[in-house]
Protein backbone atom coordinates (compact mmCIF):
# COMPACT_ATOMS: atom_id res chain seq x y z
CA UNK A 1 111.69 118.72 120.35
CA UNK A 2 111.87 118.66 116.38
CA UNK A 3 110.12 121.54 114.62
CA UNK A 4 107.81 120.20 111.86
CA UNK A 5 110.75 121.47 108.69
CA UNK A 6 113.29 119.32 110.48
CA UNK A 7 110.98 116.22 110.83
CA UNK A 8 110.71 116.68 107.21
CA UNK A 9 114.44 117.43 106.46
CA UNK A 10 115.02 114.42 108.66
CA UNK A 11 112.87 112.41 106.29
CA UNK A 12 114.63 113.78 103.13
CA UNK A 13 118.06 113.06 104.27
CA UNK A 14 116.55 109.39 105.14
CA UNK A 15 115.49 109.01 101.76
CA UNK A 16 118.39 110.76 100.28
CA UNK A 17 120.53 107.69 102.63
CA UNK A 18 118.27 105.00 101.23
CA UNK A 19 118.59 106.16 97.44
CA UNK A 20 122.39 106.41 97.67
CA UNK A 21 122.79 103.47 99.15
CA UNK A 22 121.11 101.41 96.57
CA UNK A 23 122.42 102.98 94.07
CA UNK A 24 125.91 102.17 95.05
CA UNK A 25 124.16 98.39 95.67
CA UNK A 26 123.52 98.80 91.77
CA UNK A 27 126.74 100.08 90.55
CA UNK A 28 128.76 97.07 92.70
CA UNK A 29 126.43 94.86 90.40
CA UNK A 30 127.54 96.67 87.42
CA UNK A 31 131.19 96.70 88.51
CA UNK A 32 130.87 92.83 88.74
CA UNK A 33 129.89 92.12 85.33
CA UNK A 34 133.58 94.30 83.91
CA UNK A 35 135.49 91.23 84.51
CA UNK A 36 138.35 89.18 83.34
CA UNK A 37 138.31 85.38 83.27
CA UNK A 38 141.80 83.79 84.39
CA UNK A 39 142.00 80.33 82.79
CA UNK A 40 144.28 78.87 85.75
CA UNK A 41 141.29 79.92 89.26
CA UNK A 42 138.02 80.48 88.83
CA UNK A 43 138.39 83.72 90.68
CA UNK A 44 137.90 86.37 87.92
CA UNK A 45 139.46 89.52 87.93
CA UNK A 46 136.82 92.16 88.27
CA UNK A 47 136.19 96.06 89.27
CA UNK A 48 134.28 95.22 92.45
CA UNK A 49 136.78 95.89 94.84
CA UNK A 50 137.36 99.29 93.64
CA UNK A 51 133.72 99.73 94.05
CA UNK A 52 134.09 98.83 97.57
CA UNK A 53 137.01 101.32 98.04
CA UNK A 54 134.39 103.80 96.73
CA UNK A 55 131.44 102.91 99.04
CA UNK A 56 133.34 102.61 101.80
CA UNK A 57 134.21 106.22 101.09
CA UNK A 58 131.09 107.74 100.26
CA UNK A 59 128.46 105.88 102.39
CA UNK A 60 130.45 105.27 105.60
CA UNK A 61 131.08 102.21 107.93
CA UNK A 62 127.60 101.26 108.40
CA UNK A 63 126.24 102.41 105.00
CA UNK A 64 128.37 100.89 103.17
CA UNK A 65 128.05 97.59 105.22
CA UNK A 66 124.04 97.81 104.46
CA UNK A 67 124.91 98.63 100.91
CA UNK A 68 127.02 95.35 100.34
CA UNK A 69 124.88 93.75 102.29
CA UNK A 70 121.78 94.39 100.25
CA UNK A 71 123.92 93.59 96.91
CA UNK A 72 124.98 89.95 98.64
CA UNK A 73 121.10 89.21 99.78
CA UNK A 74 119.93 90.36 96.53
CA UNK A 75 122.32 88.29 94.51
CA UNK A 76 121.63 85.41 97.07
CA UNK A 77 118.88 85.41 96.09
CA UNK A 78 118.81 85.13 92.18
CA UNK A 79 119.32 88.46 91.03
CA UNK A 80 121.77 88.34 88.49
CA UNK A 81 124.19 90.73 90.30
CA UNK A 82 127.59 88.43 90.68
CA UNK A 83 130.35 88.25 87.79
CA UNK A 84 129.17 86.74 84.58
CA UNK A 85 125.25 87.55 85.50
CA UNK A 86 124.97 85.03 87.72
CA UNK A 87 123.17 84.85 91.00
CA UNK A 88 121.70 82.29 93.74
CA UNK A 89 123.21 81.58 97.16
CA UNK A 90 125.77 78.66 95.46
CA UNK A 91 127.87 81.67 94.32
CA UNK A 92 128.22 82.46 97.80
CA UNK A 93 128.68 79.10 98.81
CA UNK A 94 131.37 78.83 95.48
CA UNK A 95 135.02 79.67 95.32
CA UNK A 96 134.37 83.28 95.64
CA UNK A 97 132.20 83.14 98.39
CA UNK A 98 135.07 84.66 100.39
CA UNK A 99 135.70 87.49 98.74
CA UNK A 100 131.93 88.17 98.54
CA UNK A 101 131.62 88.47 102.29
CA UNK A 102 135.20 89.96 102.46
CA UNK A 103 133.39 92.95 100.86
CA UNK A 104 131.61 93.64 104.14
CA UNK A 105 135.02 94.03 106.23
CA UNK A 106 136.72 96.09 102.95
CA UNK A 107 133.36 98.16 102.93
CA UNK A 108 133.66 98.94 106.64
CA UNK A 109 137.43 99.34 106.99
CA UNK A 110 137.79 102.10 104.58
CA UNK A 111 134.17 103.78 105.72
CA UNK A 112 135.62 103.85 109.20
CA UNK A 113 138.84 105.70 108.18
CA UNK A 114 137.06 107.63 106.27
CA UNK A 115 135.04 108.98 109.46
CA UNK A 116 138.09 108.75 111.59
CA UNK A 117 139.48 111.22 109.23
CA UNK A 118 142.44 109.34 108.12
CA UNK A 119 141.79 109.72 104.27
CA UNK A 120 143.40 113.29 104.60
CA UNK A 121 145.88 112.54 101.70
CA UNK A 122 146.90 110.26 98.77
CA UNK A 123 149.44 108.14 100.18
CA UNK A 124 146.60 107.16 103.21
CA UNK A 125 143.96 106.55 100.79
CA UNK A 126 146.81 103.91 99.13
CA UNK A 127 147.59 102.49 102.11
CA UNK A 128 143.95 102.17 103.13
CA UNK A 129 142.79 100.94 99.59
CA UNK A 130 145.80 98.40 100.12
CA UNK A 131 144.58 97.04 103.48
CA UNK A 132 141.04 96.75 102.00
CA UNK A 133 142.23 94.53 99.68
CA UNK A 134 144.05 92.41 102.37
CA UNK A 135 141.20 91.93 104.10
CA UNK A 136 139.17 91.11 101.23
CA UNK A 137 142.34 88.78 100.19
CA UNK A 138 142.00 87.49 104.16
CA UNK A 139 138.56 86.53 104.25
CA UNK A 140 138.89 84.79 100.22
CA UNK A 141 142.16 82.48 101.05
CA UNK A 142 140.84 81.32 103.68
CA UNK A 143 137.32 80.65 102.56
CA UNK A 144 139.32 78.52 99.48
CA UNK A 145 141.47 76.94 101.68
CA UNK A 146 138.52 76.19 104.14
CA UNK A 147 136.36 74.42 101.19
CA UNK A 148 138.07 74.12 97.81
CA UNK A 149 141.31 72.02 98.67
CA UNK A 150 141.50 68.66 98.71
CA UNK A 151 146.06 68.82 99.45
CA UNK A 152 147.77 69.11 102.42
CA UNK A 153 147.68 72.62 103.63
CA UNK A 154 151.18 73.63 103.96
CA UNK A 155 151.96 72.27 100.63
CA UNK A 156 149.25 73.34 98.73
CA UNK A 157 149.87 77.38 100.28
CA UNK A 158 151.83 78.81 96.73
CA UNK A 159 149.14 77.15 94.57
CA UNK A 160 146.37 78.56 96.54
CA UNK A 161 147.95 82.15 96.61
CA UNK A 162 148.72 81.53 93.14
CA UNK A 163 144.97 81.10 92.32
CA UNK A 164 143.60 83.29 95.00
CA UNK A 165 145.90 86.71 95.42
CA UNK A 166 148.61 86.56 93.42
CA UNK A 167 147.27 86.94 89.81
CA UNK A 168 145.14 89.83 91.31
CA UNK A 169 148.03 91.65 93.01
CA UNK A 170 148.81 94.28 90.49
CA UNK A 171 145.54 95.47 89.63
CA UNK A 172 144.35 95.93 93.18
CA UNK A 173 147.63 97.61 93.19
CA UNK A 174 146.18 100.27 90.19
CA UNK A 175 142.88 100.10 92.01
CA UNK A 176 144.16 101.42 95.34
CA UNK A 177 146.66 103.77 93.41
CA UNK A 178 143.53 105.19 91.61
CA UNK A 179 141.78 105.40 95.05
CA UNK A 180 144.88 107.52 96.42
CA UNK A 181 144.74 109.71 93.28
CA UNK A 182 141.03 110.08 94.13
CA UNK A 183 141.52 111.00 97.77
CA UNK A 184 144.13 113.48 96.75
CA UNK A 185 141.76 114.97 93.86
CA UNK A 186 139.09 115.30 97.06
CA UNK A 187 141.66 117.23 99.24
CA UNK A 188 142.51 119.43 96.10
CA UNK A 189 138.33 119.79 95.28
CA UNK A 190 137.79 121.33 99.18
CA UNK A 191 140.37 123.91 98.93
């Protein structure tokens, strides 16, 4: 039976849950709009996977689901919250639709190992911020291939990755890299 300061504690720490999600919901938004138009996909290059490497972290699996999820619905629904300030469920249904909803599976893949305890050290926290990006690379190839090409699929598989992951490679590369210099700054922090 809960004591009446832990029903309130209880409530707090709910609260405290709800503010910190949205508030990573916001700053995915903001992360969106720092973004780099390539003139050869219309797949900009932006800071929102590195957000998800961070809420992944901070919120947890199913946190940082809700939190992505609540930053997809909101921009679904008109909120200027995608890259270039747009919003409306046609982004999702666009070219990056994929890696929109790939955010969900990056979110929960690092929030998972991050509860597993396997972001103990740098070199995990690359590896993990790596396979993030995979996944988020997964789930946004195949969306592109699925509804934005009109060639045959084997020969149109370089041009795809050429619109779709390879561009991007490098700076997920620095993004992760960052994340591993983050977990390792963590590990340092704690003792």
């Amino acid at each position: 039976m809960l004591i009446k300061g832990e029903v309130l504690d209880s409530k707090k720490s709910l609260l405290a849950k709800a503010i910190y999600i949205l508030a990573f919901t916001l700053l995915l938004a903001i992360l969106a709009q720092i973004r780099i138009p390539l003139p050869f996909t219309p797949v900009p290059l932006t800071l929102q996977t590195l957000g998800i490497l961070f809420i992944g972290y901070y919120l947890g699996a199913r946190a940082g689901v809700a939190s992505v999820l609540i930053y997809l619905t909101l921009g679904a629904m008109g909120l200027p919250f995608f890259s270039g300030l747009k919003g409306g469920v046609f982004i999702l249904s666009g070219p990056t639709g994929g890696y929109l909803l790939g955010f969900l599976a990056g979110a929960y893949l690092i929030g998972k190992a991050k509860e597993m305890g396997w972001l103990s050290n740098w070199f995990y926290g690359l590896s993990l911020g790596l396979m993030a990006h995979f996944v988020i690379y997964l789930f946004g190839v195949t969306w592109f291939l699925a509804g934005f090409n009109d060639q045959a699929f084997f020969a149109a598989t370089k041009n795809i990755l050429m619109l779709t992951v390879i561009p991007f490679l490098p700076v997920d590369l620095l993004k992760s890299a960052i994340f591993g210099v983050f977990i390792l700054s963590q590990k340092k922090a704690r003792g």
